[in-house]
Protein backbone atom coordinates (compact mmCIF):
# COMPACT_ATOMS: atom_id res chain seq x y z
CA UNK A 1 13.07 3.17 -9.20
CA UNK A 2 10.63 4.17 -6.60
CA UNK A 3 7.32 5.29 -7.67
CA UNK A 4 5.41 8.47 -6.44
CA UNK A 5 2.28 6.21 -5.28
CA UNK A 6 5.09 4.42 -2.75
CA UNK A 7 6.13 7.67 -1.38
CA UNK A 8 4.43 8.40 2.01
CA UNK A 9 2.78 11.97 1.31
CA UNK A 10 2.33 13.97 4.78
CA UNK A 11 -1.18 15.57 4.93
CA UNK A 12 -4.73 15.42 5.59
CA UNK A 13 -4.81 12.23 3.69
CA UNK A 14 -1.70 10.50 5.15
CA UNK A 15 -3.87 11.16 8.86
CA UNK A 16 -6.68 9.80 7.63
CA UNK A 17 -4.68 6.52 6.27
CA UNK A 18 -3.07 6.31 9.71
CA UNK A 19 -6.43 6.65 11.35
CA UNK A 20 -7.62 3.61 9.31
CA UNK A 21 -4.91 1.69 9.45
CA UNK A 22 -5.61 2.22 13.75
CA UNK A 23 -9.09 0.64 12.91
CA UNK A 24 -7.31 -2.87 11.44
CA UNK A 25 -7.09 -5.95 13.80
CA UNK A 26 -3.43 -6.13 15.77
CA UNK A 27 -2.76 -9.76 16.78
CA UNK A 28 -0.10 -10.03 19.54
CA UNK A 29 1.66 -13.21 20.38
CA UNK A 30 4.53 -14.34 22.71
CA UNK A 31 6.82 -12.62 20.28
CA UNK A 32 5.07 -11.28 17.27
CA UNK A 33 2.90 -8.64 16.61
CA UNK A 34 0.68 -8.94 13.43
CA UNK A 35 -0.21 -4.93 12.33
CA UNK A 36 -2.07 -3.72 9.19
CA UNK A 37 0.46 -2.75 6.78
CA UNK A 38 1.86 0.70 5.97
CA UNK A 39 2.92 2.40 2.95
CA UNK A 40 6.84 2.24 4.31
CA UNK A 41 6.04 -1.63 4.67
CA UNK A 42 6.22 -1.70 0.77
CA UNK A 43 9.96 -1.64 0.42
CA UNK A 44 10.51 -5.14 2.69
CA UNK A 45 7.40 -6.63 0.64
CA UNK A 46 8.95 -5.60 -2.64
CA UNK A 47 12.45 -7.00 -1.97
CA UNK A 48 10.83 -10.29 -1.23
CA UNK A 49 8.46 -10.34 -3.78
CA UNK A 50 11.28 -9.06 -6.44
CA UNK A 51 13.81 -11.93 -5.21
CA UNK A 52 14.32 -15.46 -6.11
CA UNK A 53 12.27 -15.88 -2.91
CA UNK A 54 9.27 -15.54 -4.64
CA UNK A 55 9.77 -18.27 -6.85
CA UNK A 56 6.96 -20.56 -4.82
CA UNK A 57 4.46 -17.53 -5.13
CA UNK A 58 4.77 -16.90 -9.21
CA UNK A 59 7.89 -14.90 -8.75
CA UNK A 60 10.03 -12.78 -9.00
CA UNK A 61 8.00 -10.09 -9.70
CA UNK A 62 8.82 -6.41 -11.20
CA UNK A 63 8.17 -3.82 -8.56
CA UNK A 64 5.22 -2.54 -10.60
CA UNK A 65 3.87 -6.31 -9.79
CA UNK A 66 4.47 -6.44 -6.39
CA UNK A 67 2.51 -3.31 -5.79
CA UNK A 68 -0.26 -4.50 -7.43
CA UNK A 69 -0.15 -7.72 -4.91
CA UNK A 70 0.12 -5.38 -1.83
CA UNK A 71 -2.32 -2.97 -3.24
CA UNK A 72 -4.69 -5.91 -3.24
CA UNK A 73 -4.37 -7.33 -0.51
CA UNK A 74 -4.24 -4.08 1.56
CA UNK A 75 -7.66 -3.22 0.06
CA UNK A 76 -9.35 -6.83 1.04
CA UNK A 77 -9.49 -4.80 5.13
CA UNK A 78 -11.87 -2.61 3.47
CA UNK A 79 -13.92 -4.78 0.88
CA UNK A 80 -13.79 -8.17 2.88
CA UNK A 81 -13.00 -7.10 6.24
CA UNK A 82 -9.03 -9.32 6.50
CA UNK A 83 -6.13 -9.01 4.17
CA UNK A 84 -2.07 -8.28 4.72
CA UNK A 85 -0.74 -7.67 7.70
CA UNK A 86 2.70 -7.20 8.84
CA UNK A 87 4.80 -9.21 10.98
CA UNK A 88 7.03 -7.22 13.44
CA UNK A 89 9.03 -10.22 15.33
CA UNK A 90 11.18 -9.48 18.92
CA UNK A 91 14.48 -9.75 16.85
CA UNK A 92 13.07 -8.58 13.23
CA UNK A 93 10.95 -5.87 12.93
CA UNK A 94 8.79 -6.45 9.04
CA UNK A 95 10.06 -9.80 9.35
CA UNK A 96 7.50 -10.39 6.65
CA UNK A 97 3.93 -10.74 6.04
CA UNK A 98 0.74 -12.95 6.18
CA UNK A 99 -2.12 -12.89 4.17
CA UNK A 100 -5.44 -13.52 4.83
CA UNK A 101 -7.51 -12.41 1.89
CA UNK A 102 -8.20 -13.27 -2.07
CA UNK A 103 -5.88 -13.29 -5.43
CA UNK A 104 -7.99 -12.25 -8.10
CA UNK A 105 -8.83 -16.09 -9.96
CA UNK A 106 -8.99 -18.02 -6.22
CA UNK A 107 -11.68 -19.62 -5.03
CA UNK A 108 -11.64 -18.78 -1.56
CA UNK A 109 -9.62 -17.31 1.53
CA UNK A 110 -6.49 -18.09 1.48
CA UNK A 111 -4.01 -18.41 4.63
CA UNK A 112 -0.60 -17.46 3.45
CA UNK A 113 2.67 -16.12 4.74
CA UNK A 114 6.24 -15.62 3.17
CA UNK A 115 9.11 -13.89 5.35
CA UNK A 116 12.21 -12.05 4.45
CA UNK A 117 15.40 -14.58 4.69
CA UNK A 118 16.31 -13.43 7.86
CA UNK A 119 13.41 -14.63 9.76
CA UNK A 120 13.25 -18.13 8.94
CA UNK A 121 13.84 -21.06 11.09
CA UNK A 122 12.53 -19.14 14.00
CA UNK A 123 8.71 -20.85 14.51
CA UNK A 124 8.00 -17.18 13.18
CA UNK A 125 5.71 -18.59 10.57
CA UNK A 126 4.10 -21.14 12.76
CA UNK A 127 3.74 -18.80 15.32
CA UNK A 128 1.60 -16.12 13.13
CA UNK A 129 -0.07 -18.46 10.71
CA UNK A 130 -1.73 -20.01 14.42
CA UNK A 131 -2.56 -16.60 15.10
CA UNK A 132 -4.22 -15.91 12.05
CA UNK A 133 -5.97 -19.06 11.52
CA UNK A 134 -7.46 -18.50 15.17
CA UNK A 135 -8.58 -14.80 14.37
CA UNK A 136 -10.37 -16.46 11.20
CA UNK A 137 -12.28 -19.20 12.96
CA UNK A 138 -12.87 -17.11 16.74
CA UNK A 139 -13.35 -13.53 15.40
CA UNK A 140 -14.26 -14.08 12.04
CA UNK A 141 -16.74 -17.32 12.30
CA UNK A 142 -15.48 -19.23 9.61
CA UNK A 143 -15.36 -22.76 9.34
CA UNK A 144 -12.18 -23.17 7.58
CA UNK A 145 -9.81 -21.61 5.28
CA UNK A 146 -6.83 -22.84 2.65
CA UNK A 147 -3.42 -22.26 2.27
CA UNK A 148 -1.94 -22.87 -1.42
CA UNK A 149 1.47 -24.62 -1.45
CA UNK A 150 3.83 -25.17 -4.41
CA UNK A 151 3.81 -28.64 -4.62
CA UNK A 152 7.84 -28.28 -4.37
CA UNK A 153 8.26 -26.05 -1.46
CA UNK A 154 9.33 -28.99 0.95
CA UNK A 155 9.69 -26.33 3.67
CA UNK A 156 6.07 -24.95 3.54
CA UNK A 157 4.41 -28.75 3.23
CA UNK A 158 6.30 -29.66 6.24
CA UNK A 159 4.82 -26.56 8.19
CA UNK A 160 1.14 -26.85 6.80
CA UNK A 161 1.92 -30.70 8.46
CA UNK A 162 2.91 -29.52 11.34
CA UNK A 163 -0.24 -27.22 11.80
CA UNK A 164 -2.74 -30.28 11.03
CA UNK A 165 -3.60 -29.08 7.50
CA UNK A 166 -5.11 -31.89 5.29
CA UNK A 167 -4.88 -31.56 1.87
CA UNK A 168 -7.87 -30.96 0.09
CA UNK A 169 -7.58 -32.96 -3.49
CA UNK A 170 -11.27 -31.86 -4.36
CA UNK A 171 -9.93 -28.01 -4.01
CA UNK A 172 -6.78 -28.94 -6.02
CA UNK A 173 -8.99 -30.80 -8.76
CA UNK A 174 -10.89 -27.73 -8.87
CA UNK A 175 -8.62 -25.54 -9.47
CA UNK A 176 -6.67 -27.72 -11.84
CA UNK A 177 -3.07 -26.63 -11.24
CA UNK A 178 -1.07 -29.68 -10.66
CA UNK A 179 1.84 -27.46 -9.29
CA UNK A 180 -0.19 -26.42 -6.22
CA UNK A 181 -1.50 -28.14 -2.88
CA UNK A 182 -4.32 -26.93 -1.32
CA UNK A 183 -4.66 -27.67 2.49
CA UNK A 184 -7.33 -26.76 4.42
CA UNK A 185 -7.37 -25.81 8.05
CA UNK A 186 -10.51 -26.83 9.64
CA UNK A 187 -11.76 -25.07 12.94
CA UNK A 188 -11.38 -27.48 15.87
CA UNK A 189 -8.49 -29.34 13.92
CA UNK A 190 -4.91 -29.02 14.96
């Protein structure tokens, strides 16, 4: 079931989402383009969040669930100034989305990214994690952020690897999941 508050809803209001949604950061690479996300976005972010696929991010989720998650992290652009965007790809237009903003019990900014099944094995994620990890140390100013990691997800250790992530065991004592890896990307690093 699709609910009214998915529905896009032409009007004065609908214009003056568009306009804001103009005002968001768009990060371009070789073959990616990361945009703010839309209200039609929803659908591709639902059936990932709904799917076995989100069994590494506390999934699946109901719908009702997932549009709490995209509500949230589509309001972080106007309370912290980053949050969701959108990945268009060359071959795969929402070919998922990356997150650069807060669930509600973190500690801190977290780097994250989950694709639809298409996309994968393409260096998409690698390509537009870079992207966003660069627009959070260059535009941004910070010194580093994290990226949480299901301690099973062999595919998305290998990747925070490959980008020069360390682990971070103080984070993960801190937090006190044992089910979760905390890397951090430092500025400079990788």
């Amino acid at each position: 079931m699709i609910a009214p508050c998915e529905k896009h809803r032409p009007g004065p209001a609908a214009r003056t989402a568009a306009r804001l949604s103009g005002r968001l950061p768009v990060l371009d690479t070789r073959r990616l383009q990361l945009r703010g996300p839309r209200i039609y976005d929803f659908d591709s972010f639902a059936a990932i969040l709904c799917s076995d696929r989100a069994g590494y991010m506390g999934g699946p989720m109901t719908r009702a669930e997932a549009w709490a998650e995209f509500t949230n992290y589509t309001a972080c652009w106007l309370l912290h100034g980053h949050g969701l965007w959108t990945i268009d790809a060359q071959t795969a237009p929402s070919a998922g989305f990356l997150v650069l903003g807060y669930e509600y019990t973190a500690p801190e900014a977290e780097l994250g990214i989950f694709l639809t099944e298409g996309a994968e094995g393409q260096g998409i994620a690698e390509e537009a994690l870079t992207a966003a990890r660069a627009h959070a140390f260059d535009t941004l100013g910070w010194d580093s952020v994290v990226s949480y990691v299901a301690a099973d997800n062999s595919r998305c250790l290998a990747l925070m690897q490959r980008m020069g992530a360390q682990r971070d065991r103080d984070a993960e004592a801190a937090i006190g999941d044992r089910t979760l890896c905390v890397f951090r990307h430092r500025k400079g690093a990788a």
